[in-house]
C-alpha atoms as a PDB file:
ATOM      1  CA  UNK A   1       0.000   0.000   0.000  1.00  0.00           C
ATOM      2  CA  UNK A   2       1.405   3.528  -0.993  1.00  0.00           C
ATOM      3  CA  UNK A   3       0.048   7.274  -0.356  1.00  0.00           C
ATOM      4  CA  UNK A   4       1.447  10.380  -1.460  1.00  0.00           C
ATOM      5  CA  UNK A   5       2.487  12.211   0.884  1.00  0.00           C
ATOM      6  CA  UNK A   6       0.566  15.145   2.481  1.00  0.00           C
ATOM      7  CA  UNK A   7       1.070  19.054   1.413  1.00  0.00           C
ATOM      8  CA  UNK A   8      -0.294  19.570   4.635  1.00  0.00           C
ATOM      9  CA  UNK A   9       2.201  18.196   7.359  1.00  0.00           C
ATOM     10  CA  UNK A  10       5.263  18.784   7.481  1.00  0.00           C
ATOM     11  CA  UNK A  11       7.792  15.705   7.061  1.00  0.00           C
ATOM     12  CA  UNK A  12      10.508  16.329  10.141  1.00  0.00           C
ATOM     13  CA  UNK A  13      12.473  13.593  11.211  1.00  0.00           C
ATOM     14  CA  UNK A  14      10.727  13.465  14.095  1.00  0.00           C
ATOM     15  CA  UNK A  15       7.330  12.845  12.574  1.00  0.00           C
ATOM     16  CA  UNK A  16       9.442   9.976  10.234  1.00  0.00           C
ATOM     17  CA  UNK A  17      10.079   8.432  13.501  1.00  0.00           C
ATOM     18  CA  UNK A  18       6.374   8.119  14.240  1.00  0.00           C
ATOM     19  CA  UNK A  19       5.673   7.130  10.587  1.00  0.00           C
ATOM     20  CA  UNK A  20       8.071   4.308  11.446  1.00  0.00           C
ATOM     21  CA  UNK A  21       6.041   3.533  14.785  1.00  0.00           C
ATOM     22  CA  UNK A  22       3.286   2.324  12.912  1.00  0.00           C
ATOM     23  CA  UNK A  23       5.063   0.731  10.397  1.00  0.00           C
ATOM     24  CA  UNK A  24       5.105   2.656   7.134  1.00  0.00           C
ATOM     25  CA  UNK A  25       8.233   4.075   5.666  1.00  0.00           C
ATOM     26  CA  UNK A  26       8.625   7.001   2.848  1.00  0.00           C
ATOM     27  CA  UNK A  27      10.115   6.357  -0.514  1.00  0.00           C
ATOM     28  CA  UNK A  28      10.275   8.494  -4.034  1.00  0.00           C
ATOM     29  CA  UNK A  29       9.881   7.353  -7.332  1.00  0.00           C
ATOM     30  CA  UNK A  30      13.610   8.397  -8.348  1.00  0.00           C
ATOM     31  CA  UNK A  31      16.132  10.817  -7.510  1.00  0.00           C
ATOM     32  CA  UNK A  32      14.680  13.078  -9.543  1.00  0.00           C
ATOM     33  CA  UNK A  33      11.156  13.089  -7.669  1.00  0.00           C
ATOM     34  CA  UNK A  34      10.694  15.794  -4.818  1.00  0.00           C
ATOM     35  CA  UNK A  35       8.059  14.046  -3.834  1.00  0.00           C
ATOM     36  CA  UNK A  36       7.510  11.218  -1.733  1.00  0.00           C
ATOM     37  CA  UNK A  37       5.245   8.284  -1.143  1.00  0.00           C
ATOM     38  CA  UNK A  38       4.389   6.457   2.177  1.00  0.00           C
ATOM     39  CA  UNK A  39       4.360   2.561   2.065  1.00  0.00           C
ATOM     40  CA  UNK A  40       3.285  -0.289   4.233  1.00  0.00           C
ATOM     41  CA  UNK A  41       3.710  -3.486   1.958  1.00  0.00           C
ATOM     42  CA  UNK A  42       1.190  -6.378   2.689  1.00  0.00           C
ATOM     43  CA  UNK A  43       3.985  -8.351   3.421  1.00  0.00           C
ATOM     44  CA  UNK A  44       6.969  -7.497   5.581  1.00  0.00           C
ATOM     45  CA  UNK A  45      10.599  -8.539   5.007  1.00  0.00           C
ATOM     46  CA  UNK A  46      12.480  -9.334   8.318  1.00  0.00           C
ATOM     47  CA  UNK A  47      15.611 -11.315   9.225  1.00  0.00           C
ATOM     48  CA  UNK A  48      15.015 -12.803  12.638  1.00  0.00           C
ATOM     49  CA  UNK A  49      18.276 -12.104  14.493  1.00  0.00           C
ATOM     50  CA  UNK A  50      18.143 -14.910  16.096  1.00  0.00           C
ATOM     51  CA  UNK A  51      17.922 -17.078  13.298  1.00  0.00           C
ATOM     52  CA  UNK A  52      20.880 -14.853  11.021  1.00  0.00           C
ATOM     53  CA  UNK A  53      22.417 -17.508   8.352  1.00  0.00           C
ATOM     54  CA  UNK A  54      26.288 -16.713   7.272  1.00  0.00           C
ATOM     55  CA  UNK A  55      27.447 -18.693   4.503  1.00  0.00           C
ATOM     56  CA  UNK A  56      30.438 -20.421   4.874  1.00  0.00           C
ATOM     57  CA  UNK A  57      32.440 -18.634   2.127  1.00  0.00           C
ATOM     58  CA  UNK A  58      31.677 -15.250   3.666  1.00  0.00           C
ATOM     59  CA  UNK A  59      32.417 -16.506   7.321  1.00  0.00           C
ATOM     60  CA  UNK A  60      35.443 -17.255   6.239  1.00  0.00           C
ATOM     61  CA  UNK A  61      35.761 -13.375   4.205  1.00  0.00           C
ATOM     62  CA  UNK A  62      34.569 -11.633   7.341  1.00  0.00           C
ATOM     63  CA  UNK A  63      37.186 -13.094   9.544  1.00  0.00           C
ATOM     64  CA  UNK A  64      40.466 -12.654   7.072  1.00  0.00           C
ATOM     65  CA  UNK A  65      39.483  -9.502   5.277  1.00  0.00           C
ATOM     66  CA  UNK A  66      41.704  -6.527   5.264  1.00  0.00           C
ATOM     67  CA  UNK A  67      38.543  -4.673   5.244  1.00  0.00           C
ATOM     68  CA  UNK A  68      38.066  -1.975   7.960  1.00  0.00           C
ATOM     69  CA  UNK A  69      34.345  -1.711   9.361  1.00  0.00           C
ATOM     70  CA  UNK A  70      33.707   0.893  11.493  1.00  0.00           C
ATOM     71  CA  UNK A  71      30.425   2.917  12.511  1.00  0.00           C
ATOM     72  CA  UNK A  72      28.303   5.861  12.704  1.00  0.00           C
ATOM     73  CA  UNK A  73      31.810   7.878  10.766  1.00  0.00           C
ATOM     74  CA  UNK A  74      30.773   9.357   7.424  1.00  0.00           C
ATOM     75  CA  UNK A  75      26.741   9.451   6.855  1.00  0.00           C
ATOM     76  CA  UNK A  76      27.038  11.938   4.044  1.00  0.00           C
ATOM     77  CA  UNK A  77      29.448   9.620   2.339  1.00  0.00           C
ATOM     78  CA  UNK A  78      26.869   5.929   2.877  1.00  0.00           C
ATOM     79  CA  UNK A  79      23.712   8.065   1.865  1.00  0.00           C
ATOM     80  CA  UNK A  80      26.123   9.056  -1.587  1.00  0.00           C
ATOM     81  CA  UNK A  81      26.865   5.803  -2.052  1.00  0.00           C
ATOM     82  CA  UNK A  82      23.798   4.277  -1.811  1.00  0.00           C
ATOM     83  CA  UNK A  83      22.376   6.758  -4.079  1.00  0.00           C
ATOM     84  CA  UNK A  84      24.646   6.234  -6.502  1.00  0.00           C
ATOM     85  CA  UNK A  85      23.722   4.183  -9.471  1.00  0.00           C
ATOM     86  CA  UNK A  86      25.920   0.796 -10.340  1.00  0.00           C
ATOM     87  CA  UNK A  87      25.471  -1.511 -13.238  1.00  0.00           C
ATOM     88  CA  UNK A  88      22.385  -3.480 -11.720  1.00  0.00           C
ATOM     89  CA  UNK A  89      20.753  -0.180 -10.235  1.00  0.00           C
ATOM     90  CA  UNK A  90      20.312   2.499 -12.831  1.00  0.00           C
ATOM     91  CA  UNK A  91      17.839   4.291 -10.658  1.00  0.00           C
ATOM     92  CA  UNK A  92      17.680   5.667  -7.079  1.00  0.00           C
ATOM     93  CA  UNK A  93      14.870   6.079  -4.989  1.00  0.00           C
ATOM     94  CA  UNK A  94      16.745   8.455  -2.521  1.00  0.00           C
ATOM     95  CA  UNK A  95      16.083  12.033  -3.661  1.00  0.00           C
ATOM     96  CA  UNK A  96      17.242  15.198  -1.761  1.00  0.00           C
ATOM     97  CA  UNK A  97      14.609  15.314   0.864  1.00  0.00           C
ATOM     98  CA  UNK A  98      15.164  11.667   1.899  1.00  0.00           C
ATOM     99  CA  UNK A  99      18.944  12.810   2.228  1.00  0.00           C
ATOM    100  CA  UNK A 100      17.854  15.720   4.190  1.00  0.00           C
ATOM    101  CA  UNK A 101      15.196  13.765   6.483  1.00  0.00           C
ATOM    102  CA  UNK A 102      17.676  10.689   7.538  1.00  0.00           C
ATOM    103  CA  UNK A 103      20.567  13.127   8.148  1.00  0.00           C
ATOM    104  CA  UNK A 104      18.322  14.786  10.266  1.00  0.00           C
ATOM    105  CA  UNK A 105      18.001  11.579  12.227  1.00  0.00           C
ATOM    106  CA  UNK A 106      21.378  10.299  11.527  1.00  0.00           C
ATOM    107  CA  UNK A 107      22.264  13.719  13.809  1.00  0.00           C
ATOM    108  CA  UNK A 108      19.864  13.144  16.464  1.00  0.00           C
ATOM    109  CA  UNK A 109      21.648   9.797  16.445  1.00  0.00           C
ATOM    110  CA  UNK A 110      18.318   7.867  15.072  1.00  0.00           C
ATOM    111  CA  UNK A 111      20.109   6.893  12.326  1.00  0.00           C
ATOM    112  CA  UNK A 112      23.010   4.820  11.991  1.00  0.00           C
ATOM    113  CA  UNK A 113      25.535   3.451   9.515  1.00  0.00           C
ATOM    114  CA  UNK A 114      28.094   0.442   9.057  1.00  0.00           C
ATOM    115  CA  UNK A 115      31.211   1.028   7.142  1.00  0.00           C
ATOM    116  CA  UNK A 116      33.916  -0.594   5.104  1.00  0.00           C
ATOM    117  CA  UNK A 117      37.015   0.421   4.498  1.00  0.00           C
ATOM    118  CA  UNK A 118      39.884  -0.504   1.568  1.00  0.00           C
ATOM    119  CA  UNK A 119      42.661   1.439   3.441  1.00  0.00           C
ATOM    120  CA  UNK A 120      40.723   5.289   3.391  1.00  0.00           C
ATOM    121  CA  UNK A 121      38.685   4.624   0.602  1.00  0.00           C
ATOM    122  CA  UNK A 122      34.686   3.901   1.677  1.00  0.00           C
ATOM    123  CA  UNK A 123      34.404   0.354  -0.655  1.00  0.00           C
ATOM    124  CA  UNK A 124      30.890   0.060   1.063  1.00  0.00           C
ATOM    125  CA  UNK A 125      28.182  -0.107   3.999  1.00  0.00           C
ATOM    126  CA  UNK A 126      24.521   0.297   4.887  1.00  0.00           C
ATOM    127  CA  UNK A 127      22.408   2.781   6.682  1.00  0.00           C
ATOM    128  CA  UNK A 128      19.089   2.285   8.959  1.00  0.00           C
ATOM    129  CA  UNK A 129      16.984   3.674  11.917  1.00  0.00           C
ATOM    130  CA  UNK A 130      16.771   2.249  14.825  1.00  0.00           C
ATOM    131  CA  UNK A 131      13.738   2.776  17.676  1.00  0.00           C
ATOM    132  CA  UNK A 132      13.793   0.894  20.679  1.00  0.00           C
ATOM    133  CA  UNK A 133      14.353  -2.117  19.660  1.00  0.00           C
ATOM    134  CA  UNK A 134      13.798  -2.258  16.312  1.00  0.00           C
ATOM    135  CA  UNK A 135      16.082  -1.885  13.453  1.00  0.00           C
ATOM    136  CA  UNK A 136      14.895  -0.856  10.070  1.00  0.00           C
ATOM    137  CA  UNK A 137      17.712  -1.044   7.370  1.00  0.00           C
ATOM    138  CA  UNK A 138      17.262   0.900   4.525  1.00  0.00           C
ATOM    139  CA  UNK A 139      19.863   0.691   2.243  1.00  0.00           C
ATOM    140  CA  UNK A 140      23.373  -0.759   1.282  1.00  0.00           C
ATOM    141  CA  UNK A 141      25.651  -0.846  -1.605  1.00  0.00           C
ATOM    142  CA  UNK A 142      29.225  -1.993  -2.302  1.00  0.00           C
ATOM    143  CA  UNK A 143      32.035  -1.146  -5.198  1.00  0.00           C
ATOM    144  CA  UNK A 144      34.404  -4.057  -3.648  1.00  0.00           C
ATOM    145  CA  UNK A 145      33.021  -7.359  -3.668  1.00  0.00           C
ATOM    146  CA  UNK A 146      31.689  -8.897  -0.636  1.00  0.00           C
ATOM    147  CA  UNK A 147      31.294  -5.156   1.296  1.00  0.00           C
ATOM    148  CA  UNK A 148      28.101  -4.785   1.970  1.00  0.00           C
ATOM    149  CA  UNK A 149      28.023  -8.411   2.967  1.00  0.00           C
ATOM    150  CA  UNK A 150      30.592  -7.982   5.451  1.00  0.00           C
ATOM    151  CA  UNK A 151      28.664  -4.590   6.267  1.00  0.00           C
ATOM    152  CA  UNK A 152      25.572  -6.842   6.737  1.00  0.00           C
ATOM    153  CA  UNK A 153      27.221  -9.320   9.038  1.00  0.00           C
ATOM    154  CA  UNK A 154      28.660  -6.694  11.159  1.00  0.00           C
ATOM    155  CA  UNK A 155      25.452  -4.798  11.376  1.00  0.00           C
ATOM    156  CA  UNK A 156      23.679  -7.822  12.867  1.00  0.00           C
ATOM    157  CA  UNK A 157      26.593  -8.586  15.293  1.00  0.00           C
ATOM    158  CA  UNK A 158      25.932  -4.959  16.342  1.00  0.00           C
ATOM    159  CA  UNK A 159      22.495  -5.192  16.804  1.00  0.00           C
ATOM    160  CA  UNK A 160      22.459  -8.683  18.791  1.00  0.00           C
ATOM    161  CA  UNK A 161      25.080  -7.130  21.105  1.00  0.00           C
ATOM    162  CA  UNK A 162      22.780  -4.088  21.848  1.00  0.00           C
ATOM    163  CA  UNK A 163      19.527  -5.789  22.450  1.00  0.00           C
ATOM    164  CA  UNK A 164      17.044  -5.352  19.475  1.00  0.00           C
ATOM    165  CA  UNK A 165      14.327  -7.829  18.531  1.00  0.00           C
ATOM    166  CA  UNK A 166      13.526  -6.684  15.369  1.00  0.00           C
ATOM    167  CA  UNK A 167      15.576  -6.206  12.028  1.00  0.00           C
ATOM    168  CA  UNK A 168      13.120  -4.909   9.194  1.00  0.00           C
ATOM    169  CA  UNK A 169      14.197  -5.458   5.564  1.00  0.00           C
ATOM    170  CA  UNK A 170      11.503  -3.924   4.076  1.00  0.00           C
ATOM    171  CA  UNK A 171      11.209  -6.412   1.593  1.00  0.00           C
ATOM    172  CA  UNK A 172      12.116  -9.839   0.775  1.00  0.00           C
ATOM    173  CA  UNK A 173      14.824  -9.978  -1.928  1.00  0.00           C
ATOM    174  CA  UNK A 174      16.696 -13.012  -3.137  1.00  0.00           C
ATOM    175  CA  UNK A 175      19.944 -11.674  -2.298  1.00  0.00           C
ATOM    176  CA  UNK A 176      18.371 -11.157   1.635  1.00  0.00           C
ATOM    177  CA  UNK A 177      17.079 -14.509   1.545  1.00  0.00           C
ATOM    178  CA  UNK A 178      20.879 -16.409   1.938  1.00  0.00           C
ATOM    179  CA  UNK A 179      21.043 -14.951   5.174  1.00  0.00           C
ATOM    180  CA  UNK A 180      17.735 -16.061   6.761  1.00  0.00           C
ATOM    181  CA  UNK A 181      15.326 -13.337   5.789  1.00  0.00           C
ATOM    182  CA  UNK A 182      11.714 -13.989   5.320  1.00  0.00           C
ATOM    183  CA  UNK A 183       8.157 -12.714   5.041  1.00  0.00           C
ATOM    184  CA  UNK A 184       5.504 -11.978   7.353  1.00  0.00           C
ATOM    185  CA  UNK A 185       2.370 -10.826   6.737  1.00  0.00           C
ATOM    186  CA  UNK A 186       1.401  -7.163   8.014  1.00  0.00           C
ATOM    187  CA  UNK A 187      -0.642  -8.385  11.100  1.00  0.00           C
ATOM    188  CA  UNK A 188       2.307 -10.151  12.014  1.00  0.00           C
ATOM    189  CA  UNK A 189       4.764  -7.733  11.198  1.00  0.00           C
ATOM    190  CA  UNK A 190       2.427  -5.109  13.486  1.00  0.00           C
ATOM    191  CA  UNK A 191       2.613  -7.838  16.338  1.00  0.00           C
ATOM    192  CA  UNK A 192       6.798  -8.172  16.078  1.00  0.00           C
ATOM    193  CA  UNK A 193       6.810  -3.893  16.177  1.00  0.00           C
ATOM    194  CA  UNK A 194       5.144  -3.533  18.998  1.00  0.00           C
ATOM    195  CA  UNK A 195       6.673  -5.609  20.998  1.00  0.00           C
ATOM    196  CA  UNK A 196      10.231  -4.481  19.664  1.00  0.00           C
ATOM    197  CA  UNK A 197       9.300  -0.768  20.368  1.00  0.00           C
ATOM    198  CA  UNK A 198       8.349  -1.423  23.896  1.00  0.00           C
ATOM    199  CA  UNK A 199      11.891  -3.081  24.324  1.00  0.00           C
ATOM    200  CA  UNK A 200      15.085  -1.066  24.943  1.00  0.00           C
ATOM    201  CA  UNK A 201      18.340  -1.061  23.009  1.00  0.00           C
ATOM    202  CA  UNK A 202      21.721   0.163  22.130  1.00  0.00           C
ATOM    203  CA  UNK A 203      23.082   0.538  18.586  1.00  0.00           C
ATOM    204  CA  UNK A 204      26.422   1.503  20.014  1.00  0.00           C
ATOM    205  CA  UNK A 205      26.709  -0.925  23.014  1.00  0.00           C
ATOM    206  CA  UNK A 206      30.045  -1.941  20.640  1.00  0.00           C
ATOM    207  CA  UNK A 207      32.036   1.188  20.443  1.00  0.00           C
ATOM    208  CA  UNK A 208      31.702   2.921  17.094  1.00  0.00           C
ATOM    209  CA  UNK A 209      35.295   2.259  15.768  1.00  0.00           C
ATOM    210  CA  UNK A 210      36.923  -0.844  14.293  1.00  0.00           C
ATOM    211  CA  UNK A 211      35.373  -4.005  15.341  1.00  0.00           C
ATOM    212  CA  UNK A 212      37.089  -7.043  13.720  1.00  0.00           C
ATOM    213  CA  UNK A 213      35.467  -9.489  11.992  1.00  0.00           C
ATOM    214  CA  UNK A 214      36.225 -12.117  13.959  1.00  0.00           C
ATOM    215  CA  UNK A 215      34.785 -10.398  17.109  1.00  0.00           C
ATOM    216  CA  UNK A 216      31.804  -9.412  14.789  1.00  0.00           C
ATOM    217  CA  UNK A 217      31.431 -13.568  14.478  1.00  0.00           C
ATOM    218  CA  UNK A 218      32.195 -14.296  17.868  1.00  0.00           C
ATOM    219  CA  UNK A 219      28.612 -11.862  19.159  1.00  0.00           C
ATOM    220  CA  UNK A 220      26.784 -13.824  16.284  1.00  0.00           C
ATOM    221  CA  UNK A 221      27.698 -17.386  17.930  1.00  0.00           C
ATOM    222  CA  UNK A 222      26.706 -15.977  21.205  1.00  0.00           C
ATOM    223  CA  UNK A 223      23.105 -17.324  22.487  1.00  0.00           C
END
């Protein structure tokens, strides 16, 4: 389900964070757009955290990489590169006011980011908001292969260390599915939000700078 939005309120961050209390998020229809849309899709894609599936090959990436993942360092930098087209995304939802809405959270620290390093150069990493204990990623890219894997794996580490009970995809994509994502129907999805935003958590219970990957794995075999 989608809705324009509504000439009549104006779209803060702080009303996004409300928007994402009852579990609708904003998109546009391209860069391009200065408009945008809200959307609740019948079905909900999740990962449940407890339930996270690394494939062997990329365990084995995430604990020898030379990578460097870090968080929360260079927002403006993620948002670019997620916005950025690549040769199997031509177009980009994320239009100016979505950069100026989730840097508005990202600075009320609502909003956080997982980065990877080759050396100084940003080779790729992921963005989301987080509310109690929910998580709701919304988006990643990579120009090195395997980065915004690694940037997933280390996300999740992050986010069983601090607490949450809820990791929100969105949607349900194939490339989501190797790691244990799934649907669940809106009532559902309703029913896992709740109780995830009456729950407490801490994006940054693991300090901010490097984390290595094979203390990133060693929170994921924790139960």
């Amino acid at each position: 389900m989608a809705s324009r939005e509504s000439a009549l309120v104006e779209l803060t961050p702080e009303v996004l964070l409300k928007a994402y209390a009852c579990g609708i998020f904003p998109m546009a229809e391209s860069a391009d757009d200065p408009a945008l849309y809200w959307v609740e899709p019948e079905k909900r894609g999740i990962i449940p955290l407890d339930a996270f599936h690394i494939p062997a090959r990329l365990a084995r990436t995430v604990r020898t990489t030379s990578f460097t993942v870090v968080c929360d360092r260079d927002f403006d930098a993620v948002i670019s590169g997620c916005a950025a087209p690549g040769p199997k995304r031509a177009r980009t939802w994320i239009n100016p006011k979505i950069r100026s809405l989730y840097s508005g959270l990202f600075e009320i620290g609502h909003c956080h980011t997982v980065e990877v390093y080759d050396g100084a150069v940003l080779v790729g990493g992921l963005y989301g908001i987080s509310l109690g204990a929910a998580f709701f990623g919304e988006s990643m890219f990579h120009s090195a292969r395997d980065a915004s894997k690694i940037a997933l794996v280390h996300l999740v580490a992050r986010l069983r260390a601090g607490g949450f009970r809820l990791l929100d995809t969105q949607f349900l994509t194939d490339h989501l599915k190797t790691f244990g994502a799934l649907e669940v129907p809106r009532r559902q999805y309703h029913k896992l939000l709740t109780a995830a935003l009456a729950g407490e958590a801490d994006f940054l219970t693991l300090a901010p700078g490097v984390l290595a990957g094979a203390d990133a794995l060693g929170y994921l075999a924790q139960r």
